[in-house]
N, C-alpha and C. Protein backbone atom coordinates (compact mmCIF):
# COMPACT_ATOMS: atom_id res chain seq x y z
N UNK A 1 -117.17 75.87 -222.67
CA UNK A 1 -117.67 76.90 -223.58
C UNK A 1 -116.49 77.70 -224.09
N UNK A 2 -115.91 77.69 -225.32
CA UNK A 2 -115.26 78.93 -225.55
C UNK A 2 -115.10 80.35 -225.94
N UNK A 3 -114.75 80.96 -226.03
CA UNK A 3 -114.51 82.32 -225.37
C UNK A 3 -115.64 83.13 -226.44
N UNK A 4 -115.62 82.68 -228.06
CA UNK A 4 -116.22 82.83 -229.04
C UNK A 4 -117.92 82.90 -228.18
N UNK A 5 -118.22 81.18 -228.20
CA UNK A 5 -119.61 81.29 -227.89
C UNK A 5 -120.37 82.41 -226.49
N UNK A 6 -119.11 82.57 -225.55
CA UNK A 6 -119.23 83.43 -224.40
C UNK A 6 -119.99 84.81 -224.98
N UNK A 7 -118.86 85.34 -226.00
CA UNK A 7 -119.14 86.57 -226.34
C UNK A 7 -120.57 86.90 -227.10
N UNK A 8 -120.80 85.52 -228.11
CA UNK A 8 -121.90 85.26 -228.75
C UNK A 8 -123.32 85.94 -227.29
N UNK A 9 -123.46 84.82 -226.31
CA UNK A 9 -124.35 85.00 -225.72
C UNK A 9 -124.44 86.34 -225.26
N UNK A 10 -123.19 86.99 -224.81
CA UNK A 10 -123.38 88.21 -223.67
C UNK A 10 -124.06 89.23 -225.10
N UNK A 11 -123.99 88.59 -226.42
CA UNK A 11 -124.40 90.21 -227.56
C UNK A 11 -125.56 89.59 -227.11
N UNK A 12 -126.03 88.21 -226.89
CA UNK A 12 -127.53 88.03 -227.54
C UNK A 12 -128.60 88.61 -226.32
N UNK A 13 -127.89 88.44 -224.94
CA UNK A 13 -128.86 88.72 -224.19
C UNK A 13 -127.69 90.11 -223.24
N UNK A 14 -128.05 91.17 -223.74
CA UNK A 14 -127.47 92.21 -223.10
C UNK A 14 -127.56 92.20 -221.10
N UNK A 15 -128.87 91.95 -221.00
CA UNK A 15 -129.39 92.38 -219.97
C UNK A 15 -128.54 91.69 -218.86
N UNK A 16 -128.25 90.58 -219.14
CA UNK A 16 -127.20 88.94 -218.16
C UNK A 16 -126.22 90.29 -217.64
N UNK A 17 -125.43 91.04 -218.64
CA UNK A 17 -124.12 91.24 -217.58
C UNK A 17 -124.82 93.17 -216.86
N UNK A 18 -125.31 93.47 -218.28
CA UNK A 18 -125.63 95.31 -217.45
C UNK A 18 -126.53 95.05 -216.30
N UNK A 19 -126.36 96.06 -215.96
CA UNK A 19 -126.91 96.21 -214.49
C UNK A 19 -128.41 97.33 -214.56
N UNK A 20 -129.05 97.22 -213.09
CA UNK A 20 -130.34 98.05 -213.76
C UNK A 20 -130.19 99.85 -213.53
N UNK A 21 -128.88 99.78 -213.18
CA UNK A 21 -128.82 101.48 -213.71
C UNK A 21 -128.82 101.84 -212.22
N UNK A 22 -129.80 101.91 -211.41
CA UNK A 22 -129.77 102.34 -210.20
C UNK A 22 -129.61 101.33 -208.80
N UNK A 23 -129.27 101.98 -207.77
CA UNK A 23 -129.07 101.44 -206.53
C UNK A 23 -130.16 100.56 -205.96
N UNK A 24 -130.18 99.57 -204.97
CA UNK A 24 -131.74 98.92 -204.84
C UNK A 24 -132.43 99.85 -203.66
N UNK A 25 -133.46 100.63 -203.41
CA UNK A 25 -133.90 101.68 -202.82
C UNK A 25 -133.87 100.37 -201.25
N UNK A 26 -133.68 101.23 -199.97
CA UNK A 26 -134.10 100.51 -198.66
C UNK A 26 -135.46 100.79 -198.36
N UNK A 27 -136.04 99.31 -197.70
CA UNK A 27 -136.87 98.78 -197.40
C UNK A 27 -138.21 99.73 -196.84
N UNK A 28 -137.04 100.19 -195.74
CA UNK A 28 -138.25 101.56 -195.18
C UNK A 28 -138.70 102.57 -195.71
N UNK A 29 -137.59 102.61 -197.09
CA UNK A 29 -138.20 103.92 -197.79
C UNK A 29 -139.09 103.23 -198.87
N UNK A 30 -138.97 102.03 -199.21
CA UNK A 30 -140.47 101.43 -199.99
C UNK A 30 -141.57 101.77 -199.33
N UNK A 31 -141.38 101.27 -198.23
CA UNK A 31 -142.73 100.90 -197.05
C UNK A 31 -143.11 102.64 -197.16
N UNK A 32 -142.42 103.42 -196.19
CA UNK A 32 -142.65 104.33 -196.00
C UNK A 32 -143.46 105.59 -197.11
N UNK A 33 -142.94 105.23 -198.70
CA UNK A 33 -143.76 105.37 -199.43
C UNK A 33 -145.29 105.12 -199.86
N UNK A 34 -145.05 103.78 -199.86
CA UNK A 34 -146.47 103.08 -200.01
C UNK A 34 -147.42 103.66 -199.01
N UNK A 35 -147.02 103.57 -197.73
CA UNK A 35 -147.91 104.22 -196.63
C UNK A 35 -148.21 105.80 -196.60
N UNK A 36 -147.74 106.67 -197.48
CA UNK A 36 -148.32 107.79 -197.74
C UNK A 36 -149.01 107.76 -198.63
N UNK A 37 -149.61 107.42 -199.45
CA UNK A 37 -151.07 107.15 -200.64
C UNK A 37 -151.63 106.79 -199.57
N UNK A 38 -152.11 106.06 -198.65
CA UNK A 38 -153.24 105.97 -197.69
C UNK A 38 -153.29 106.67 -195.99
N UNK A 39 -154.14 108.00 -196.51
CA UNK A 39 -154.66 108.51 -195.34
C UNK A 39 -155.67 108.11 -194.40
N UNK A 40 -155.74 107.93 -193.51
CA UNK A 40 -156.66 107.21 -192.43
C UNK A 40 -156.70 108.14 -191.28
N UNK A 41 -157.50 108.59 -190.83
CA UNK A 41 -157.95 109.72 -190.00
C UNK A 41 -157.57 109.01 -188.50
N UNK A 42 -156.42 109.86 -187.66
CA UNK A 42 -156.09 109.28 -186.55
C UNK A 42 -157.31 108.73 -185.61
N UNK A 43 -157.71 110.13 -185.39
CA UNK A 43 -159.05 109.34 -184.37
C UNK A 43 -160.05 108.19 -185.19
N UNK A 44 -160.08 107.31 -184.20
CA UNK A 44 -160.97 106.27 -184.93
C UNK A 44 -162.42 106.51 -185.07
N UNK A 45 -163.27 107.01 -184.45
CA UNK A 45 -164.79 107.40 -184.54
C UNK A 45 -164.52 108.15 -186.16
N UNK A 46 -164.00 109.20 -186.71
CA UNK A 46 -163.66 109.97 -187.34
C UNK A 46 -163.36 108.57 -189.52
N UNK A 47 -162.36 107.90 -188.67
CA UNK A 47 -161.79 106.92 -189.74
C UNK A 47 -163.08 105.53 -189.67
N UNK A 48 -164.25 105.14 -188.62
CA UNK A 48 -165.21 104.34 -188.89
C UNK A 48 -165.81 105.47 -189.69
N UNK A 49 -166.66 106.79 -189.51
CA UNK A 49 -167.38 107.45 -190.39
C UNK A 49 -166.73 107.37 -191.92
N UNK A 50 -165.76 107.33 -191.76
CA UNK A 50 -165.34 107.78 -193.39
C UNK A 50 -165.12 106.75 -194.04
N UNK A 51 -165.30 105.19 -193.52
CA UNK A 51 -165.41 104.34 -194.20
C UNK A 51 -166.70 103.48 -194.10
N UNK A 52 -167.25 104.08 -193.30
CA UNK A 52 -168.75 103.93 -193.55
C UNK A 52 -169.52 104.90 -194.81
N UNK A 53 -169.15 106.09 -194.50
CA UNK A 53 -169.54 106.61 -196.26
C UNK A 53 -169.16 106.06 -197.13
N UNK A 54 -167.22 105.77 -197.31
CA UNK A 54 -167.29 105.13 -198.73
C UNK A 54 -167.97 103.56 -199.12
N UNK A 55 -167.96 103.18 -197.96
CA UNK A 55 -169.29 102.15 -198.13
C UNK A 55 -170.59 102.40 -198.82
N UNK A 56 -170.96 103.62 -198.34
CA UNK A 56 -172.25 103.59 -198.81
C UNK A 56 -172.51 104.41 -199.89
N UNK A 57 -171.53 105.05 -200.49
CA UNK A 57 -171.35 105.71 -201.54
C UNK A 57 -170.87 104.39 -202.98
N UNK A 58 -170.33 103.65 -202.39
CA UNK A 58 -170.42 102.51 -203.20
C UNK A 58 -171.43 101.89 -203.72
N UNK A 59 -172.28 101.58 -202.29
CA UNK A 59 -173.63 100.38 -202.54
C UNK A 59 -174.43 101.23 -203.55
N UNK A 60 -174.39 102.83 -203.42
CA UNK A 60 -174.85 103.62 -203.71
C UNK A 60 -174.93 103.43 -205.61
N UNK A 61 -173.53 103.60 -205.86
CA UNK A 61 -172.98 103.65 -207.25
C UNK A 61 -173.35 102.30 -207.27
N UNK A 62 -173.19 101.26 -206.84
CA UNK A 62 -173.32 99.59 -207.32
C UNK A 62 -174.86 99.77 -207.84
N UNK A 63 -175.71 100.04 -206.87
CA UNK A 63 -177.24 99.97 -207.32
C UNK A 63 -177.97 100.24 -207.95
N UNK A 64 -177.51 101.90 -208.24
CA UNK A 64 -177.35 102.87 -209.52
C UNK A 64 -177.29 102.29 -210.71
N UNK A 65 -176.43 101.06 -210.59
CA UNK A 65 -175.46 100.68 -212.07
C UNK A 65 -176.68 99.32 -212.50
N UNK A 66 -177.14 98.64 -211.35
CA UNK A 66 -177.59 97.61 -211.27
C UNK A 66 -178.97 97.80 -211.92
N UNK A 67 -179.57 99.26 -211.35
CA UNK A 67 -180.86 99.42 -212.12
C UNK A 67 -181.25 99.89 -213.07
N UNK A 68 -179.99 100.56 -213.84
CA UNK A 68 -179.69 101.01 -215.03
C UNK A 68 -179.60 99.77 -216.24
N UNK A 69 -179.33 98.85 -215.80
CA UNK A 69 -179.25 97.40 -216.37
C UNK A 69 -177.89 97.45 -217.00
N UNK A 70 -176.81 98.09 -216.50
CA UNK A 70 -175.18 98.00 -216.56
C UNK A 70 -174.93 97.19 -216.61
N UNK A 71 -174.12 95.62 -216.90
CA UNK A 71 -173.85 94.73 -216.78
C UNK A 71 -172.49 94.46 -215.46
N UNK A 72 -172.09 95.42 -215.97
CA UNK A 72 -170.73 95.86 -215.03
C UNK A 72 -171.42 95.75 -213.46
N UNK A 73 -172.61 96.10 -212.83
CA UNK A 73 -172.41 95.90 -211.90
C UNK A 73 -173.58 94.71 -211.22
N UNK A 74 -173.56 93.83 -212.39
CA UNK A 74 -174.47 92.56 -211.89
C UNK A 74 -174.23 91.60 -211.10
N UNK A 75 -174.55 91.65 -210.05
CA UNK A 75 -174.17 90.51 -209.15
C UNK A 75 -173.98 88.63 -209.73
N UNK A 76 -172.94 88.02 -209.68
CA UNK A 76 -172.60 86.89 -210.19
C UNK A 76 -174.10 86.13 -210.57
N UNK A 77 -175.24 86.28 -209.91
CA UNK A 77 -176.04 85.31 -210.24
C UNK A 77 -176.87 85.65 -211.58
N UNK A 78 -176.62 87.47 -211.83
CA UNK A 78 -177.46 87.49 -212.86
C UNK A 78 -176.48 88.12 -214.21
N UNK A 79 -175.66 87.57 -214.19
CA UNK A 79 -174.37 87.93 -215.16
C UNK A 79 -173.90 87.06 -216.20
N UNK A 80 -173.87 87.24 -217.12
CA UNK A 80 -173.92 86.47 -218.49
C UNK A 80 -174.50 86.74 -219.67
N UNK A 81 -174.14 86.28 -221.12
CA UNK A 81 -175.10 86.14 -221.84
C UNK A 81 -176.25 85.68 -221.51
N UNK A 82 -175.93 83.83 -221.06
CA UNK A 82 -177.28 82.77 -220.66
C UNK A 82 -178.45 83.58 -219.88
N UNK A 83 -177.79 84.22 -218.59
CA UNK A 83 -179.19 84.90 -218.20
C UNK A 83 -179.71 85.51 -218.72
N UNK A 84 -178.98 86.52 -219.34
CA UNK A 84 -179.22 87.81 -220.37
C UNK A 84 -180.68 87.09 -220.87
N UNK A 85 -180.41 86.35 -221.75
CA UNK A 85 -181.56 85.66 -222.92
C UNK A 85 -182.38 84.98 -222.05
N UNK A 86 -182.07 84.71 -220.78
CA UNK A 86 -182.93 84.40 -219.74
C UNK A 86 -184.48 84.97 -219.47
N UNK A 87 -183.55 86.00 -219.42
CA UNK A 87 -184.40 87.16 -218.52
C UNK A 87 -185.65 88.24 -220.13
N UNK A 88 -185.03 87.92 -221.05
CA UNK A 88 -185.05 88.75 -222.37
C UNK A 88 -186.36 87.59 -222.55
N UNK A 89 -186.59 86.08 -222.17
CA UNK A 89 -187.05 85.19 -222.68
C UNK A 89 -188.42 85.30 -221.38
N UNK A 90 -187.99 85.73 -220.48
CA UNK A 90 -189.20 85.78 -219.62
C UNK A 90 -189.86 87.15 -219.93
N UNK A 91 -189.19 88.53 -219.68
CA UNK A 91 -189.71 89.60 -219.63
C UNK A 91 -190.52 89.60 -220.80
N UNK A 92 -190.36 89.46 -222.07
CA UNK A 92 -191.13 89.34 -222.97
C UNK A 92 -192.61 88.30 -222.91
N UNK A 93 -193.24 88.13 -222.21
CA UNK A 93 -194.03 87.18 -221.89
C UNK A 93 -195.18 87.74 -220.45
N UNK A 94 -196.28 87.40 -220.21
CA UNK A 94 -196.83 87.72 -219.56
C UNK A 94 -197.04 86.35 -218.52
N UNK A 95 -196.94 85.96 -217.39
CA UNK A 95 -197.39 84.77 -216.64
C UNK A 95 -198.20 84.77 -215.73
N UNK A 96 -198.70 83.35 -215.45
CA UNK A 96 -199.74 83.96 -213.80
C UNK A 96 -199.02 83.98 -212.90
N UNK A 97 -197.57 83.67 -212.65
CA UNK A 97 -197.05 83.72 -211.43
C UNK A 97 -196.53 85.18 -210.69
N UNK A 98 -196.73 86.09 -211.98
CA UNK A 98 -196.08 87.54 -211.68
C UNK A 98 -197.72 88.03 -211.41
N UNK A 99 -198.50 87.12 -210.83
CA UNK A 99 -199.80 87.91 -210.44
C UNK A 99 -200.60 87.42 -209.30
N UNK A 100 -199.65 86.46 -209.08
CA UNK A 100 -199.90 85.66 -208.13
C UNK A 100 -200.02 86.30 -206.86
N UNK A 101 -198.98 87.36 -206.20
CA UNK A 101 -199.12 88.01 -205.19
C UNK A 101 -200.57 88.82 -204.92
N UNK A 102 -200.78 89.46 -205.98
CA UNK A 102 -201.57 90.33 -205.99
C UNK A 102 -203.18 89.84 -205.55
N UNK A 103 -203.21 87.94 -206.51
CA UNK A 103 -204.35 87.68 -206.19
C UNK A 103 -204.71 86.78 -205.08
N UNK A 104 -203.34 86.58 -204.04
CA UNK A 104 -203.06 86.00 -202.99
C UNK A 104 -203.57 86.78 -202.20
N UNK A 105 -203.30 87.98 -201.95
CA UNK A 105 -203.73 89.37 -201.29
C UNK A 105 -205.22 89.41 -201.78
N UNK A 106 -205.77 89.68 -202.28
CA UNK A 106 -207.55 89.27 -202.60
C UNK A 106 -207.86 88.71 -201.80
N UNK A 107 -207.54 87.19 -202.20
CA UNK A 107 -208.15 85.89 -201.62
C UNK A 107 -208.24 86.09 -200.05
N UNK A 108 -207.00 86.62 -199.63
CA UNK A 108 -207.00 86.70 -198.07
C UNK A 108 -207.94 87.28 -197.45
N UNK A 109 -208.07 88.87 -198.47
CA UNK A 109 -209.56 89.50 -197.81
C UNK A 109 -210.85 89.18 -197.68
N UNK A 110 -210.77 88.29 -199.19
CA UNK A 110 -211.94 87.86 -199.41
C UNK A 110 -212.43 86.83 -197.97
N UNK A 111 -211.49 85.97 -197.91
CA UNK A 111 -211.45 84.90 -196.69
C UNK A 111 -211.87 85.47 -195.38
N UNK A 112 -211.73 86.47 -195.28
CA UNK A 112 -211.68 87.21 -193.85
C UNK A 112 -213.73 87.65 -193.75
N UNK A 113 -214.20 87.75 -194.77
CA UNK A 113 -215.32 87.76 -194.66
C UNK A 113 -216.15 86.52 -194.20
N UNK A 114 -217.18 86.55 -193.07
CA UNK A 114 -217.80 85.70 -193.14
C UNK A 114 -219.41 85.15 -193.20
N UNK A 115 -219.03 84.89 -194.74
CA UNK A 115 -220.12 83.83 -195.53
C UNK A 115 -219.94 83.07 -195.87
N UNK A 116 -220.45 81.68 -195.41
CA UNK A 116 -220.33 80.27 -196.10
C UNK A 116 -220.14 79.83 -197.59
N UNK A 117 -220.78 80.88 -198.21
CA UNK A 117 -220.86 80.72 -199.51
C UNK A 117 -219.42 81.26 -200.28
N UNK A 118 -219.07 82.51 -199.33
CA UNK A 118 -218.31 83.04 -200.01
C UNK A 118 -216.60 82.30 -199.55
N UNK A 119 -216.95 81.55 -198.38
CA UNK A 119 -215.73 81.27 -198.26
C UNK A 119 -215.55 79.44 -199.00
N UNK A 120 -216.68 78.75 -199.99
CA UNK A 120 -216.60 77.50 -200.48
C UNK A 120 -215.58 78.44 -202.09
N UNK A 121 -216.43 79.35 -202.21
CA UNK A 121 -215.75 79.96 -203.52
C UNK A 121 -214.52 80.20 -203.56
N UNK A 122 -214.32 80.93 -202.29
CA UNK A 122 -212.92 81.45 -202.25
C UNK A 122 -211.59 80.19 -201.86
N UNK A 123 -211.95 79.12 -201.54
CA UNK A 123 -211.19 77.67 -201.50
C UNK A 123 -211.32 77.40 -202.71
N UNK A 124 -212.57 76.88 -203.74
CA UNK A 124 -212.17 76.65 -204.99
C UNK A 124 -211.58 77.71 -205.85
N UNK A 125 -211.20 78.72 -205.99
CA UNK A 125 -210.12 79.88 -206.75
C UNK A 125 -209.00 80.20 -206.12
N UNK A 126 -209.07 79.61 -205.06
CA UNK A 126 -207.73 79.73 -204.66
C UNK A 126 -206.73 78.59 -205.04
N UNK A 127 -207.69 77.00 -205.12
CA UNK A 127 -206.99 75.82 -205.56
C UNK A 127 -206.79 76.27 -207.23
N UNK A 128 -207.90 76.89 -207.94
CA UNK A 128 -207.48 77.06 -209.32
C UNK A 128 -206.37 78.29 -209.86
N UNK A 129 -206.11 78.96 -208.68
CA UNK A 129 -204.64 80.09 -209.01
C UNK A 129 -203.77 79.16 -208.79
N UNK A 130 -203.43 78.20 -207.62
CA UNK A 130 -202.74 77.58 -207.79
C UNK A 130 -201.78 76.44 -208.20
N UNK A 131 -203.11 75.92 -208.97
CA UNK A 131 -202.79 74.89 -210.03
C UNK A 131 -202.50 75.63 -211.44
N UNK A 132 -203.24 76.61 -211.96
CA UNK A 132 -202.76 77.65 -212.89
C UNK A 132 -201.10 78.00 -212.99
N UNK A 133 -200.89 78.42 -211.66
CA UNK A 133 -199.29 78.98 -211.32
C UNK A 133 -198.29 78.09 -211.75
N UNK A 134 -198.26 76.64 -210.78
CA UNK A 134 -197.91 75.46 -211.36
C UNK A 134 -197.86 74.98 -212.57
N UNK A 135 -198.93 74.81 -213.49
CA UNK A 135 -198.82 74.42 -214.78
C UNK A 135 -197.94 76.00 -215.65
N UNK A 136 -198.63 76.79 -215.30
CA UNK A 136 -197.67 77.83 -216.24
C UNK A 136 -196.21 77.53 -216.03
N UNK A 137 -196.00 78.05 -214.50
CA UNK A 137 -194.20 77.36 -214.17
C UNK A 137 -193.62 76.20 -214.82
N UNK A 138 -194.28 75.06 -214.87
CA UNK A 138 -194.02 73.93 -215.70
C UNK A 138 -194.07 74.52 -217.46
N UNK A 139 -194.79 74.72 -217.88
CA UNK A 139 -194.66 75.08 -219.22
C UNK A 139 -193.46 75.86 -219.36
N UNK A 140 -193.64 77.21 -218.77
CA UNK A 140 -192.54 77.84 -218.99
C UNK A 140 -190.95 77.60 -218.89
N UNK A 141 -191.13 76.39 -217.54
CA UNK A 141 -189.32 75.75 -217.37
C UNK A 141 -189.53 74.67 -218.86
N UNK A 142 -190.59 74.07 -219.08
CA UNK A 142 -190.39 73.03 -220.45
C UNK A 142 -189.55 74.02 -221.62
N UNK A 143 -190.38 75.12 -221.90
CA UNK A 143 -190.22 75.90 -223.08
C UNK A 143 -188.85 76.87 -222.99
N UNK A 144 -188.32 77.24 -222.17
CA UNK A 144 -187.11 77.56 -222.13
C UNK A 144 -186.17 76.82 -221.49
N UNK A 145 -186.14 75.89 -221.32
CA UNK A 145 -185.37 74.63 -221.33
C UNK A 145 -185.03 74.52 -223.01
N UNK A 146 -185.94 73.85 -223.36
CA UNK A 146 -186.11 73.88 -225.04
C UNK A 146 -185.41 74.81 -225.68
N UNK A 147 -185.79 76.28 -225.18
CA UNK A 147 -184.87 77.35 -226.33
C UNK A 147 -183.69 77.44 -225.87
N UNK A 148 -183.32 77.16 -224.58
CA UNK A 148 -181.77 77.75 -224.28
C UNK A 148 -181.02 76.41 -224.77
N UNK A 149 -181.45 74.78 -224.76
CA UNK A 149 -180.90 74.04 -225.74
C UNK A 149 -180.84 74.20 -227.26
N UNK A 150 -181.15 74.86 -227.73
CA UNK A 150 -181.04 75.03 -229.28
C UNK A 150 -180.17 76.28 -229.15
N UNK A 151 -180.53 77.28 -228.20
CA UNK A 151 -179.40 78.59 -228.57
C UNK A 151 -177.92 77.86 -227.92
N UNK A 152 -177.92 77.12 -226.84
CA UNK A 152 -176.45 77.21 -225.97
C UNK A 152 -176.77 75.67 -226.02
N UNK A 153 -176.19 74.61 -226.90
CA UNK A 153 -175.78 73.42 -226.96
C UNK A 153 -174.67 72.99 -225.71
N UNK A 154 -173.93 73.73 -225.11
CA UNK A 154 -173.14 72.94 -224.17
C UNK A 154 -173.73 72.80 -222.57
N UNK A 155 -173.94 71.58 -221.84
CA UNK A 155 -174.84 71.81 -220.88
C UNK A 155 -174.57 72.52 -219.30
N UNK A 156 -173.22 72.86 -219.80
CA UNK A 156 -172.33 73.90 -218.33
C UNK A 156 -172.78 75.14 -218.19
N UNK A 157 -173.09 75.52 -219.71
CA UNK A 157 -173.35 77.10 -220.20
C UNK A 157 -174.96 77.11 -219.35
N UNK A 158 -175.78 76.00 -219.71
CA UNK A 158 -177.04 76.35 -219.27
C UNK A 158 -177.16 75.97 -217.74
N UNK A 159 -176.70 75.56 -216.91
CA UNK A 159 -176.38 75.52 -215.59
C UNK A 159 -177.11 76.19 -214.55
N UNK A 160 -178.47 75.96 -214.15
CA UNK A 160 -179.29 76.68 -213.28
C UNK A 160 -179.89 77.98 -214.07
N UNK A 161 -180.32 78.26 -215.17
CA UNK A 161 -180.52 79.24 -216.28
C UNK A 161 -182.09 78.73 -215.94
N UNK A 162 -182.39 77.25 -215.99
CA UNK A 162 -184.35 77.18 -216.22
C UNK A 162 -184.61 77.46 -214.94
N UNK A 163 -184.22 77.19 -213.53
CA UNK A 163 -184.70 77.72 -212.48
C UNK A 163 -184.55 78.91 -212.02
N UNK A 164 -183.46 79.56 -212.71
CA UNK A 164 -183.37 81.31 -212.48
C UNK A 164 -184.44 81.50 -213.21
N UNK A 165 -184.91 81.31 -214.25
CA UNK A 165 -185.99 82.33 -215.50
C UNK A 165 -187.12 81.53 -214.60
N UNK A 166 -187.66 80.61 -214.07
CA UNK A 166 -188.49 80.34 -213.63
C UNK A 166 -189.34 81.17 -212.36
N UNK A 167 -188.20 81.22 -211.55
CA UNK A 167 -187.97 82.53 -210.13
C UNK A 167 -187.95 83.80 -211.09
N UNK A 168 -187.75 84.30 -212.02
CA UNK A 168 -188.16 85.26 -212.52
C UNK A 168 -189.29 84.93 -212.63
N UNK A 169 -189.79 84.69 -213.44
CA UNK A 169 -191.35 84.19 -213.89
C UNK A 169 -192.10 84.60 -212.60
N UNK A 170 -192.09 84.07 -211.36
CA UNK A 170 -192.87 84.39 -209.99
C UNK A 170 -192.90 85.49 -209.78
N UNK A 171 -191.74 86.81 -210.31
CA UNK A 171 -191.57 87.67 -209.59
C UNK A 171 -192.88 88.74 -210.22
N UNK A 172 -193.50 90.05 -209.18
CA UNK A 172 -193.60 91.08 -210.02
C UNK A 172 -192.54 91.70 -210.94
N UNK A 173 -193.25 91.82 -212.09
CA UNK A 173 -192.33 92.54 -212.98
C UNK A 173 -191.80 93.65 -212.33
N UNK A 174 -192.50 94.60 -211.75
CA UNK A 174 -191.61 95.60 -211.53
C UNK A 174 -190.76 95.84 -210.47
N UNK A 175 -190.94 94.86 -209.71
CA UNK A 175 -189.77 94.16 -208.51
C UNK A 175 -188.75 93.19 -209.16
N UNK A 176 -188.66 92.83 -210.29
CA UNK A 176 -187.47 92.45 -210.89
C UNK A 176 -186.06 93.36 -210.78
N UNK A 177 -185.06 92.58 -210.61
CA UNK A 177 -184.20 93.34 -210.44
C UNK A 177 -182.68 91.97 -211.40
N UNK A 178 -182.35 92.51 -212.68
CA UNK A 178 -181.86 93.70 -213.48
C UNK A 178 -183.03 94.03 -213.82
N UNK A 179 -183.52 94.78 -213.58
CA UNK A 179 -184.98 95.63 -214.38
C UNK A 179 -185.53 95.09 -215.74
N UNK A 180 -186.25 94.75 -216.46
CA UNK A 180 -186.88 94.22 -217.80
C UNK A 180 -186.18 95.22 -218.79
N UNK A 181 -185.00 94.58 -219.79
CA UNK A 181 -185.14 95.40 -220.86
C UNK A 181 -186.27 95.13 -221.98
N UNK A 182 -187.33 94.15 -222.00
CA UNK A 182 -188.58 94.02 -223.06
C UNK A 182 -189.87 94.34 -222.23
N UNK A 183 -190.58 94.71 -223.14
CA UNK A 183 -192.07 94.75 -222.27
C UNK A 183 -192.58 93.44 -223.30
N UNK A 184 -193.95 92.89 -222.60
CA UNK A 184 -194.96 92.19 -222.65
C UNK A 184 -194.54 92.06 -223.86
N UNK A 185 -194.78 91.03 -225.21
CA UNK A 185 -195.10 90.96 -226.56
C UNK A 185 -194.01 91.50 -227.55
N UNK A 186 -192.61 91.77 -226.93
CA UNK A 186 -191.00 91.72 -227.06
C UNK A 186 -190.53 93.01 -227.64
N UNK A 187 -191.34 94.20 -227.80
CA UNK A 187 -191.05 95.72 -227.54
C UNK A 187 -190.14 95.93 -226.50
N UNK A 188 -188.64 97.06 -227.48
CA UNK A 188 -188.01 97.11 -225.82
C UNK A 188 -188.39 98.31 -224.77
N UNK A 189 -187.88 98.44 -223.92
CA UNK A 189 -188.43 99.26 -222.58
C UNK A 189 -187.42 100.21 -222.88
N UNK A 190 -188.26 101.90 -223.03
CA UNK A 190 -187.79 102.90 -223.25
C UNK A 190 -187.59 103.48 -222.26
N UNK A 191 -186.28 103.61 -221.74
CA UNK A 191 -185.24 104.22 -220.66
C UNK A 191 -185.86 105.53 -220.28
N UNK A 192 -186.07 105.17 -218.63
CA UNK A 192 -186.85 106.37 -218.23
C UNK A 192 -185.87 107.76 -217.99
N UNK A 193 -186.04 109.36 -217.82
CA UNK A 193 -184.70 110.10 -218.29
C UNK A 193 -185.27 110.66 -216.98
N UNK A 194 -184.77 111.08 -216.33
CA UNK A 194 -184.60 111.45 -215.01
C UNK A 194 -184.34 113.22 -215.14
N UNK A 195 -185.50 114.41 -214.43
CA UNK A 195 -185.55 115.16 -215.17
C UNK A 195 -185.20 116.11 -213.72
């Protein structure tokens, strides 16, 4: 290399020969730094309590966020657009499976009575809730199967999307959890204000 091209490089990249200005700090005084930003309460009974609150001051804020319908704090399974329109595609809709509990709980009482008559009835309506439930579930995984192929053409994107909205579908609505942003017939759900 001669002396020309030498000089060339040292203009082009300054940084090769200067230096970074200061001394390199020792080790213990890194460490020793870093370890003052974290206080930890000597006694241990004292340092489990206080990280048992910020535990639960967390779950606290996480759940908060979760039922607010935040996205920010949705647990991986219900996070996405795809669910989003998932869930936007069920809540808007009424099914028998979100009623299913309720008329499971009937049937049981009803059963507990005893009349012959009443308990031939209560076997045939109980086989017809549950063939009802079934065929709706089936329709409903057909029919949003169907729409989430026309909205999301790639088949990675839709990836367990018809059996999540389906398990929605079973749930009570108001035991859903991100909470329904549509009601019934695709009106959205006016944010309750906390007074």
């Amino acid at each position: 290399m001669s002396p020309n091209e030498s000089a060339n490089s040292s203009q082009e990249n300054p940084s090769s020969e200067a230096g970074k200005g200061k001394p390199t700090p020792k080790r213990k005084d890194v460490e020793s730094s870093r370890k003052q930003g974290i206080s930890v309460p000597k006694d241990p009974k004292a340092a489990k309590r206080a990280a048992r609150e910020r535990d639960r001051i967390a779950r606290a804020t996480s759940r908060a966020g979760l039922m607010a319908g935040d996205p920010n704090f949705f647990p991986r399974r219900d996070a996405g657009p795809v669910k989003a329109t998932v869930r936007d595609y069920i809540d808007r809709r009424r099914t028998v499976g979100e009623y299913f509990v309720p008329f499971a709980f009937i049937i049981l009482i009803l059963g507990l009575i005893d009349n012959a008559t009443l308990q031939v009835v209560v076997i045939y309506v109980w086989t017809a809730i549950l063939l009802l439930v079934v065929l709706d579930t089936l329709l409903i995984g057909i029919l949003l199967g169907k729409s989430l192929r026309n909205e999301y053409p790639e088949k990675a994107q839709r990836k367990g999307a018809v059996s999540y909205g389906v398990l929605r579908a079973l749930q009570l609505r108001r035991f859903r959890i991100p909470p329904p942003r549509i009601k019934p017939g695709g009106k959205p759900v006016t944010p309750k204000v906390k007074k």
